[in-house]
Structure formats: structure tokens, C-alpha cells
Protein backbone atom coordinates (compact mmCIF):
# COMPACT_ATOMS: atom_id res chain seq x y z
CA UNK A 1 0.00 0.00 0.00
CA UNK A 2 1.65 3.26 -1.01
CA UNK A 3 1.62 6.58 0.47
CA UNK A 4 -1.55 7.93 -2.69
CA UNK A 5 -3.94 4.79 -1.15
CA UNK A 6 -2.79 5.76 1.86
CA UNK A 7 -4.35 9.64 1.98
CA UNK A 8 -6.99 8.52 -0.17
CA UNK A 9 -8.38 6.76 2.37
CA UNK A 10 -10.72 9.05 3.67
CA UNK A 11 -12.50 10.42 0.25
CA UNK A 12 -13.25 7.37 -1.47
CA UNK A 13 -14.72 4.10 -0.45
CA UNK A 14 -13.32 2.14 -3.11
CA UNK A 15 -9.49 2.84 -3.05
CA UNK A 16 -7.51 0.81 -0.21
CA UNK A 17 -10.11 -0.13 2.25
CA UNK A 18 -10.66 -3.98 0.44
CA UNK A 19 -6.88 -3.91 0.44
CA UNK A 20 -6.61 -2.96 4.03
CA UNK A 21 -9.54 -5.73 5.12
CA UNK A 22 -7.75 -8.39 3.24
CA UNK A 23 -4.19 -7.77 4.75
CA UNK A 24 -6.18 -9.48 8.58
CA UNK A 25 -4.20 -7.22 10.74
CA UNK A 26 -5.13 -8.35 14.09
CA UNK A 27 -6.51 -6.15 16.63
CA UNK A 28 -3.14 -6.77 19.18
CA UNK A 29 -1.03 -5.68 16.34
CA UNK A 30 -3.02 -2.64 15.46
CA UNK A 31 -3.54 -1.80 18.78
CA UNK A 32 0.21 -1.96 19.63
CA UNK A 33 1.76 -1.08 16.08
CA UNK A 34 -0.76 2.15 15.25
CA UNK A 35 -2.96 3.36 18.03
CA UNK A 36 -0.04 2.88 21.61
CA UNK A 37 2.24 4.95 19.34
CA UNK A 38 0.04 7.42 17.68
CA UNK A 39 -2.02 8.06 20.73
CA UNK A 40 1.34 8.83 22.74
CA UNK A 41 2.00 11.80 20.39
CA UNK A 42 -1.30 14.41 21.53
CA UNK A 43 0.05 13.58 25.67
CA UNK A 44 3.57 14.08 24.53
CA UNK A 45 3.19 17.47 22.68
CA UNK A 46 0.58 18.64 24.86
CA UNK A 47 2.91 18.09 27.71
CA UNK A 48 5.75 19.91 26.18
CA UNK A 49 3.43 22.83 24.75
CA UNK A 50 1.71 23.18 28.41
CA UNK A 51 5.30 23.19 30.40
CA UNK A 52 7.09 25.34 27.45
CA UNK A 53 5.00 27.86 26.39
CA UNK A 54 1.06 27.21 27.95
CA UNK A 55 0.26 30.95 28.77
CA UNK A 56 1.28 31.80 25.26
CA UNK A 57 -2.35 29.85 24.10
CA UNK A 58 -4.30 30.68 27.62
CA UNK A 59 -3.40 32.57 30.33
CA UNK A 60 -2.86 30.39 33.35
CA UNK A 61 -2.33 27.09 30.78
CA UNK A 62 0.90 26.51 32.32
CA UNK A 63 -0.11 26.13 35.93
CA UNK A 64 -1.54 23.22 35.30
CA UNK A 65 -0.52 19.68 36.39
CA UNK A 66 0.45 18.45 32.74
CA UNK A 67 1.42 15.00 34.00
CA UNK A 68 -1.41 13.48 35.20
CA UNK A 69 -3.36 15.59 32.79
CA UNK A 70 -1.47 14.11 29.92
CA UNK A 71 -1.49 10.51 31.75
CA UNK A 72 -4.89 10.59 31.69
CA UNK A 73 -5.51 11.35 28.18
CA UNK A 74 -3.47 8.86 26.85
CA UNK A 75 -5.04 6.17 29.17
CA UNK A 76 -8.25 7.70 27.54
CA UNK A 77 -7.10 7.34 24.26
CA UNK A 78 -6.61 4.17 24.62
CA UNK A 79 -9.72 2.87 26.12
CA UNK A 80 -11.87 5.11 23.75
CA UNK A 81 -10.36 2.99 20.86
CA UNK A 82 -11.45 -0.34 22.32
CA UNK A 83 -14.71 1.00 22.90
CA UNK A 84 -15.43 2.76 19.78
CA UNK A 85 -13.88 -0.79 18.25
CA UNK A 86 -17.19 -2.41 19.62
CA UNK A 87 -19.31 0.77 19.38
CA UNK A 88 -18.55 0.17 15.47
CA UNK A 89 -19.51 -3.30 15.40
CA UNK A 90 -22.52 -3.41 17.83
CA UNK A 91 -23.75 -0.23 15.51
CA UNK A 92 -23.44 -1.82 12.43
CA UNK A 93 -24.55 -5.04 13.51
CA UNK A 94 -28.17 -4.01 14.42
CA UNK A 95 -29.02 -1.75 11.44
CA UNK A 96 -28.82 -4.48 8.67
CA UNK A 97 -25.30 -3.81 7.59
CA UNK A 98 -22.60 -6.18 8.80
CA UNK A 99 -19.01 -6.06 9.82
CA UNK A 100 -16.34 -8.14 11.69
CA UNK A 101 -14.88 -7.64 14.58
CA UNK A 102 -11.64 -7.23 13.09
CA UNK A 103 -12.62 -4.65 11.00
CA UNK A 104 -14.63 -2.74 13.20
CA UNK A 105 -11.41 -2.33 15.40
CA UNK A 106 -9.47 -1.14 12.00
CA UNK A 107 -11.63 1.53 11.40
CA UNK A 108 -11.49 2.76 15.14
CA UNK A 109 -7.89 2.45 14.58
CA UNK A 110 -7.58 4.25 11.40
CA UNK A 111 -10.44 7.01 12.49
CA UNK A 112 -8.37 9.20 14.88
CA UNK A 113 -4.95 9.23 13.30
CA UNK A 114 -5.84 12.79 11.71
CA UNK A 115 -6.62 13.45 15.55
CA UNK A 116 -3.53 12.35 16.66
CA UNK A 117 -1.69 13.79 13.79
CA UNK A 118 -2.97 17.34 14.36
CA UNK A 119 -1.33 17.19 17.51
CA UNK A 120 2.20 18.22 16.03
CA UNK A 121 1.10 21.33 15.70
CA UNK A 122 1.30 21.93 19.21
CA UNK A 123 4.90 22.81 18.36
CA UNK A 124 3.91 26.25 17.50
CA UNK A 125 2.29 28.34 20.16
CA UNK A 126 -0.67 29.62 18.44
CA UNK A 127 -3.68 28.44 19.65
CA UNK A 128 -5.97 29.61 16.38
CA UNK A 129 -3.52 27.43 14.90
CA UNK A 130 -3.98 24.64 16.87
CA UNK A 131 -8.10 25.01 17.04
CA UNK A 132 -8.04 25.16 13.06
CA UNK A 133 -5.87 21.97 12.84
CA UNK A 134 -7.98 19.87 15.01
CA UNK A 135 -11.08 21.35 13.34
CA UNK A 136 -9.25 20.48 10.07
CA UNK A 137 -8.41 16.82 11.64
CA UNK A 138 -11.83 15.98 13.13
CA UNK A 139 -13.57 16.27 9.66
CA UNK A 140 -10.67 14.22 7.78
CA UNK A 141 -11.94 11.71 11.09
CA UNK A 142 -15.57 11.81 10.39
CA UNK A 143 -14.72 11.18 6.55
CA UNK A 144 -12.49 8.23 7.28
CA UNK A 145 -15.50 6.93 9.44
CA UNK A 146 -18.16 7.01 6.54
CA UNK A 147 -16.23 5.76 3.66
CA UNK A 148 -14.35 3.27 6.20
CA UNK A 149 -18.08 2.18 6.95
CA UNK A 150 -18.85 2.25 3.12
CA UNK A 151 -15.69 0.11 2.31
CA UNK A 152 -16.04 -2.33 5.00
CA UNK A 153 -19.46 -3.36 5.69
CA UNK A 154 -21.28 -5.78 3.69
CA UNK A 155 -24.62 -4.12 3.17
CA UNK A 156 -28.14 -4.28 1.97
CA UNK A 157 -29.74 -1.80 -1.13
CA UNK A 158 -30.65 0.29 1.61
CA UNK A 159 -28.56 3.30 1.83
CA UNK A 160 -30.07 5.33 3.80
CA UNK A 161 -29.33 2.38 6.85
CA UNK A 162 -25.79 2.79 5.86
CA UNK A 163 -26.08 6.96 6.03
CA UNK A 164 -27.44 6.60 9.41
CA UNK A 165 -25.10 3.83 10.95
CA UNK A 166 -22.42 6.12 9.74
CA UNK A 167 -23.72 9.71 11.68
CA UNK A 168 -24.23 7.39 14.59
CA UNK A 169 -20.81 6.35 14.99
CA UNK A 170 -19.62 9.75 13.74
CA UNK A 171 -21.53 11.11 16.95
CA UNK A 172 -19.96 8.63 19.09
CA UNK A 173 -16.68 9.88 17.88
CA UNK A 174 -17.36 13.72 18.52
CA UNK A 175 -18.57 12.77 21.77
CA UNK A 176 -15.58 10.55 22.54
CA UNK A 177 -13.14 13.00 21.71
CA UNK A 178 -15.26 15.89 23.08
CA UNK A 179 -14.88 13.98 26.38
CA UNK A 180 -11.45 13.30 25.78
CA UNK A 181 -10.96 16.97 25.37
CA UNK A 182 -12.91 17.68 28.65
CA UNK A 183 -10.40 15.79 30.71
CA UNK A 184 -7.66 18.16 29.43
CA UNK A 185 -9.34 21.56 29.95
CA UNK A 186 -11.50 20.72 33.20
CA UNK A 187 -8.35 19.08 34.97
């Protein structure tokens, strides 16, 4: 799979996803090969960007107790991609689509890396900046979620079933990572 398929991924339904399903990555080795790496980089950054320069995006942002804020988070992380893993499937499952386990968990694993990506742009104290790129990064999410869905699930001449599984796990992702942002400001 080349770098094109790759960033293609989350504006077509056609173009990698069959590719990805048929490679059977298991859910250990995604879960220790792309989400415990890529969910240590927003805890990391945000650490460094609250301890280097935090009052340059808040007044006061510095003060905070950026370890076990950042701790937190990235135990959050984690957990919210084993849950959304089964959110996925259990959704899916009951509208008259189907999906596997195993790919269920690929698209939760896939789904945030904008997310987590975005979060190199703590780097640069500007939190506009910042807002914009996780703005940016949470649509790119929500996009990988519906044509993950669409490229993944085996399912029925009804589209509109496949529409609304899709904004119900898109919700559940807001949500999650509204939550997950929650932790972070109301520590």
C-alpha cells in the first residue's frame, strides 16, 4: 500500500479499504503497532506545549498539572479505541449492515490518526492554529469513518441504513473525543 492509497483513504470508499480488510491485521497488532504509538503523540506534545510555552495559548495554561493531565488522556485514548472498536460493530450489527470484529477495530484504529496527527502542531504556540488543525483533523476523522463504513461493511440496497449507521458512529466519535478533550481543559 503506497503513500496515494494511503491519503486517499478518507475520500473514497473504493481505493484501499478492500486492500486494508484483506491484509487481517489483528486487533493486538493494530492496537500496539498504530494506536499505543500514535495516541502517545497528543500527551507528549501537549505536555511539552503546556510546560514550554502554555500561557502563550491561555493565560494560566501553564499552571496546570500536565502530568497526570497528559497521563490521563493517553489512558483515555486508549480505552476510547477499544470502545469505539465495539461501538462500530454493535452499531453496524443491528441496522442491517454487517461487519467483523476485526474490522470494526481497524476503522477505530484508522479514524483518529488525523486526531492524533494534528497534535504536532502543538509545536507552534498559536492556539488559532492549533483550534483550526484539530477542526481540520476531526472532519478528515468523520470522513475516514463514513467511507471506512462504506468500504467495510457488507450491506443491503438500503442506503439510507448505511447513512445513518455512519452519523451514529460519527456522533460517538465527537462525543468521545469531546470527552477526551474535557479531561484536558477541566483538569
Amino acid at each position: 500500500m503506497n503513500l496515494t492509497t494511503i491519503l486517499s483513504l478518507p475520500f473514497t470508499r473504493t481505493v484501499g479499504w478492500k486492500e486494508l480488510q484483506q491484509r487481517q491485521i489483528s486487533i493486538p497488532t493494530l492496537a500496539w503497532l498504530v494506536v499505543l504509538p500514535m495516541s502517545l503523540l497528543p500527551p507528549v506534545l501537549l505536555y511539552y506545549a503546556g510546560t514550554h510555552y502554555g500561557d502563550a495559548f491561555v493565560v494560566g495554561f501553564s499552571e496546570r498539572p500536565w502530568r497526570y493531565i497528559t497521563t490521563i488522556l493517553f489512558l483515555a485514548e486508549l480505552l476510547t479505541f477499544f470502545v469505539m472498536g465495539w461501538l462500530i460493530h454493535a452499531v453496524v450489527n443491528t441496522e442491517g449492515m454487517s461487519i467483523s470484529y476485526h474490522d470494526a477495530y481497524l476503522l477505530a484504529a484508522l479514524a483518529p490518526l488525523p486526531l492524533w496527527s494534528s497534535a504536532i502542531l502543538l509545536l507552534i504556540p498559536s492556539l488559532l492554529l492549533n483550534a483550526l488543525a484539530v477542526l481540520t483533523a476531526l472532519g478528515i476523522s468523520c470522513s475516514l469513518i463514513y467511507h471506512g463504513l462504506q468500504g467495510l461493511c457488507h450491506r443491503g440496497d438500503n442506503d439510507v441504513v448505511a447513512m445513518s449507521v455512519t452519523y451514529t458512529v460519527m456522533a460517538a466519535g465527537v462525543l468521545a473525543w469531546g470527552v477526551l478533550m474535557a479531561v484536558v481543559w477541566a483538569y
